[in-house]
C-alpha atoms as a PDB file:
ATOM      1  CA  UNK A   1      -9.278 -11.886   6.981  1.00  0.00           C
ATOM      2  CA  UNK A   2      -6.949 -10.492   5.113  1.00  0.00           C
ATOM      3  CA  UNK A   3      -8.994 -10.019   1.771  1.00  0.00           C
ATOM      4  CA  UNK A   4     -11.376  -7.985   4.220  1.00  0.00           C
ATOM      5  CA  UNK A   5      -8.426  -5.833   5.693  1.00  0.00           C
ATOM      6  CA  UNK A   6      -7.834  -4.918   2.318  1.00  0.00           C
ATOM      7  CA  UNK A   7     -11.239  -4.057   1.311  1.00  0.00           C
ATOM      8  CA  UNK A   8     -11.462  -1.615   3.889  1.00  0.00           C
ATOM      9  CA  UNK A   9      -8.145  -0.177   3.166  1.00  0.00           C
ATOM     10  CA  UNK A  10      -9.620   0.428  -0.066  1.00  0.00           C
ATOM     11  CA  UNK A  11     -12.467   2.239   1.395  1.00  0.00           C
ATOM     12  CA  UNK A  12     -10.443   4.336   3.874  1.00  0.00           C
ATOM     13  CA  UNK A  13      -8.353   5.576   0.815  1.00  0.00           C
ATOM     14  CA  UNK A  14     -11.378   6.442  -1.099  1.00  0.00           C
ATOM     15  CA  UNK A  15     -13.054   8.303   1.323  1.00  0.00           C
ATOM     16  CA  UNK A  16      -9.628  10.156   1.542  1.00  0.00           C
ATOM     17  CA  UNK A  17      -9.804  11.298  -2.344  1.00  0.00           C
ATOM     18  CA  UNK A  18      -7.916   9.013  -3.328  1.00  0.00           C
ATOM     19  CA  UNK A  19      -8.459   6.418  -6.522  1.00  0.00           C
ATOM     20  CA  UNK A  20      -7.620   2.768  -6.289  1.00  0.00           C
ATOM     21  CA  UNK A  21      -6.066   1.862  -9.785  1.00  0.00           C
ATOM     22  CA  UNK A  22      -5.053  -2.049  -9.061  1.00  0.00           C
ATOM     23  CA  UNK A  23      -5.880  -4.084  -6.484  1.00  0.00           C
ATOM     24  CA  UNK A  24      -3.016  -7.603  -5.769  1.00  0.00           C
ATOM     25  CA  UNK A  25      -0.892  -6.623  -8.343  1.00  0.00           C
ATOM     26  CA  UNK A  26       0.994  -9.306  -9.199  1.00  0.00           C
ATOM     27  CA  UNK A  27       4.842  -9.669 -10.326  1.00  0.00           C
ATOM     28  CA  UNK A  28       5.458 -13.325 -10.680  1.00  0.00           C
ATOM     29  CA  UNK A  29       4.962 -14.865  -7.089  1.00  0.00           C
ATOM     30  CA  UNK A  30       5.333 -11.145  -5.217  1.00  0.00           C
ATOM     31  CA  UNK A  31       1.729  -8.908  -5.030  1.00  0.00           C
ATOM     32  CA  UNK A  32       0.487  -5.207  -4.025  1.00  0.00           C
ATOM     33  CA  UNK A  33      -1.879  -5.238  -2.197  1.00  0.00           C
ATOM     34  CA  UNK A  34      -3.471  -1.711  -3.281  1.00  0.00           C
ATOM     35  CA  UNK A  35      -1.856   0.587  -5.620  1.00  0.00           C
ATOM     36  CA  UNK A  36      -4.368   4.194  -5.249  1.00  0.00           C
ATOM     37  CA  UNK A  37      -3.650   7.144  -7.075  1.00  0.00           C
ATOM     38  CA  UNK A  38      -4.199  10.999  -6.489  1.00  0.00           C
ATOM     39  CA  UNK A  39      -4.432  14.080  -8.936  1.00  0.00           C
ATOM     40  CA  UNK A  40      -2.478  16.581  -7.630  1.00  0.00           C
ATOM     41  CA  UNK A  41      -2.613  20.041  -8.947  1.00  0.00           C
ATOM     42  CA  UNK A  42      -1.525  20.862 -12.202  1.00  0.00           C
ATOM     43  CA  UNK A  43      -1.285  17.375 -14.053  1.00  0.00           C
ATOM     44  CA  UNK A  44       0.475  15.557 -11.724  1.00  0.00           C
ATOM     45  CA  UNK A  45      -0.466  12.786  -9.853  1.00  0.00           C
ATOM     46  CA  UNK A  46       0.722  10.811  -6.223  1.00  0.00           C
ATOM     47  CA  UNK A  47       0.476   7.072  -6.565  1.00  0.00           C
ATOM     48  CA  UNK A  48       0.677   4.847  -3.581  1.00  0.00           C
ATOM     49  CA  UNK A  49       2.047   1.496  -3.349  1.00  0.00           C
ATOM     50  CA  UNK A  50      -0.151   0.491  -0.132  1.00  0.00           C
ATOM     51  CA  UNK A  51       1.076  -2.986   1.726  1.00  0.00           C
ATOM     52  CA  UNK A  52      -2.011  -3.685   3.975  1.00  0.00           C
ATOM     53  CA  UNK A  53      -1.911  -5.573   7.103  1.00  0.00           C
ATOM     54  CA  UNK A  54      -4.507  -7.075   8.997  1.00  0.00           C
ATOM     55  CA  UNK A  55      -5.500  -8.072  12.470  1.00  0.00           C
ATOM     56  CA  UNK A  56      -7.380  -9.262  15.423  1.00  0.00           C
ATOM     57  CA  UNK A  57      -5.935  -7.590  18.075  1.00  0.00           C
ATOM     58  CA  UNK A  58      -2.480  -5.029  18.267  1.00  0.00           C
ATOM     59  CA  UNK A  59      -0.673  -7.229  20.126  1.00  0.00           C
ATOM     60  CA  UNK A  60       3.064  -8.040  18.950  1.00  0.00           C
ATOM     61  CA  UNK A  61       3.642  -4.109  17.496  1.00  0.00           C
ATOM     62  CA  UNK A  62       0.474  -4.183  15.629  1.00  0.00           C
ATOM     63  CA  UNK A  63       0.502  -4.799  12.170  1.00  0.00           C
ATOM     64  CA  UNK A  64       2.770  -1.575  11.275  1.00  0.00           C
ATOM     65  CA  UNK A  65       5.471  -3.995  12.643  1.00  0.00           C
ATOM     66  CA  UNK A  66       4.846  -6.865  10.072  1.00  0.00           C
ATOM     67  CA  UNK A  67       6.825  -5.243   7.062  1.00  0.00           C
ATOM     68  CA  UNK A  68       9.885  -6.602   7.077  1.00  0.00           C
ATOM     69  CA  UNK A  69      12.926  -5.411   4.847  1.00  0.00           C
ATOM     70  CA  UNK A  70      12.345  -8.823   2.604  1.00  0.00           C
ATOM     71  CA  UNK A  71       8.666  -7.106   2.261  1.00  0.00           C
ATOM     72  CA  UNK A  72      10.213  -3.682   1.163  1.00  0.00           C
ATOM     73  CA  UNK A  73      12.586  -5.229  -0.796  1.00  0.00           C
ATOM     74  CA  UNK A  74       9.623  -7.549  -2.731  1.00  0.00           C
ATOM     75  CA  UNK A  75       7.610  -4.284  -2.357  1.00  0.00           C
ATOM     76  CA  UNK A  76      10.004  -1.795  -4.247  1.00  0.00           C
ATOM     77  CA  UNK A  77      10.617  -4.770  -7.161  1.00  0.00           C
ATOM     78  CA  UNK A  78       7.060  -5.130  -7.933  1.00  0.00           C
ATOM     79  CA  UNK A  79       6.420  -1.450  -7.677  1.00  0.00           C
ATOM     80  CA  UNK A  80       9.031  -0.955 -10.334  1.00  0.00           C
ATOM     81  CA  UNK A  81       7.809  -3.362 -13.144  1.00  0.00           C
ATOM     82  CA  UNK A  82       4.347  -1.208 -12.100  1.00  0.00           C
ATOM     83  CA  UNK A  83       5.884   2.024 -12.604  1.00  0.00           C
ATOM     84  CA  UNK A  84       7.433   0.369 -16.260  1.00  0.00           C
ATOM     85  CA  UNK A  85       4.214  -0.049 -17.261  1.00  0.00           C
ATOM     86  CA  UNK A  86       2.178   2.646 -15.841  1.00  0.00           C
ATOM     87  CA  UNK A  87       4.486   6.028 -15.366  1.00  0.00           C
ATOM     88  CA  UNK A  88       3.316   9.244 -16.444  1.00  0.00           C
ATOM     89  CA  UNK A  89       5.413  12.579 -16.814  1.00  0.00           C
ATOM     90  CA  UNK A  90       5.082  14.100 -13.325  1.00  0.00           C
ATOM     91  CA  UNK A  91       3.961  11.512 -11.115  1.00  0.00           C
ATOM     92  CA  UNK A  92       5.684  11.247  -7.828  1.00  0.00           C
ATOM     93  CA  UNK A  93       5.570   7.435  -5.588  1.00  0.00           C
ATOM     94  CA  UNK A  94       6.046   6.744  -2.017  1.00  0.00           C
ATOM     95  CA  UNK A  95       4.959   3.501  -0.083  1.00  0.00           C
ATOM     96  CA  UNK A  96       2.172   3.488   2.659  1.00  0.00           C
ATOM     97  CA  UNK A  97       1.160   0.732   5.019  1.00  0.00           C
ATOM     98  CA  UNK A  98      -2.157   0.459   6.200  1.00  0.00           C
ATOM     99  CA  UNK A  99      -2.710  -1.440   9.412  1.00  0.00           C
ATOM    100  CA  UNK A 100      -6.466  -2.838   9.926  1.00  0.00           C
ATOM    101  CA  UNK A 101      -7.171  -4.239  13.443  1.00  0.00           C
ATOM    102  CA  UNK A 102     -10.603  -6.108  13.244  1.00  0.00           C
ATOM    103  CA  UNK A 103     -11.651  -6.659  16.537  1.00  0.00           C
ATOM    104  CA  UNK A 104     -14.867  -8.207  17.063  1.00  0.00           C
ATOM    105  CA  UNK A 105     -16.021  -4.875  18.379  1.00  0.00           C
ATOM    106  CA  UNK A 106     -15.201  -2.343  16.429  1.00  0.00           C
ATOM    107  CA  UNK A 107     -12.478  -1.681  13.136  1.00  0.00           C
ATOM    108  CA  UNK A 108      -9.333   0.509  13.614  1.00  0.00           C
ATOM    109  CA  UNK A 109      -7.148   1.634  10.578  1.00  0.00           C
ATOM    110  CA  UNK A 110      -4.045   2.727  11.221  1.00  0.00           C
ATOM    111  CA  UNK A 111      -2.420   4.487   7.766  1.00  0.00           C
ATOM    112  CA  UNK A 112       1.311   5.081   7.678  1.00  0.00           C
ATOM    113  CA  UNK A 113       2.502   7.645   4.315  1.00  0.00           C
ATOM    114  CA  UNK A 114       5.942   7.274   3.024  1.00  0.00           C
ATOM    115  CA  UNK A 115       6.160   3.865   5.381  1.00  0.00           C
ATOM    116  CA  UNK A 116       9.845   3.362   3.679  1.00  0.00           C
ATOM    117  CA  UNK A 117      12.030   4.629   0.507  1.00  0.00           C
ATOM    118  CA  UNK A 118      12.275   2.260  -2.039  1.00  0.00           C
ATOM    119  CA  UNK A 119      15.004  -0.049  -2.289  1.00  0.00           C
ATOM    120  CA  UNK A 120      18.081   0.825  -4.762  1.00  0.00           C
ATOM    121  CA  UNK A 121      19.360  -2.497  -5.275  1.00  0.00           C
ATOM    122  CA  UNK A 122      16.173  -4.112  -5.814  1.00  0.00           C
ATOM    123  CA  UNK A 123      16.141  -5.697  -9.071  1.00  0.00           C
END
């Protein structure tokens, strides 16, 4: 379920403009699920660490809920060894959680921006 959450995570960011540059990108035992990209204007760009979240129903605060502060924490260290790597001059980072509800019925996505600030202490 959840490999399908993120596929059409993936999807609902592409359709929004934006590019999906990694998908699980792994730090030792700790993964993002989506990192997506966006040229801004000039030659700047937004990247996205996206946590995705997937499930049957909304029950229990949906899957919004599910990100705990261990999860940011894990989050914000793998997005730094990313950002090591992969910075450019100009590019600016936030963290977005997508929720996916796939109900036999129909498919909701619920897309949070700047979900939380990275940790400070993380490393």
């Amino acid at each position: 379920m959840g490999v399908k959450g993120e596929r059409v995570a993936a999807r609902w960011l592409q359709v929004h403009g934006w590019n999906i540059a990694e998908h699980r990108f792994r730090n030792g035992h700790r993964d993002i699920d989506l990192i997506a990209t966006r040229e801004e204007p000039g030659s700047a760009r937004t990247v996205a660490f996206v946590e995705v979240k997937t499930r049957t129903t909304n029950s229990f605060g949906g899957p919004i809920a599910q990100v705990s502060w261990r999860k940011q924490r894990e989050l914000s260290r793998s997005a730094k060894i990313w950002m090591s790597r992969f910075q450019r001059p100009g590019d600016t980072f936030r963290f977005d959680v997508i929720g996916v509800i796939l109900s036999t019925k129909h498919v909701r996505v619920q897309h949070v921006e700047n979900a939380f600030l990275m940790a400070s202490k993380s490393l």
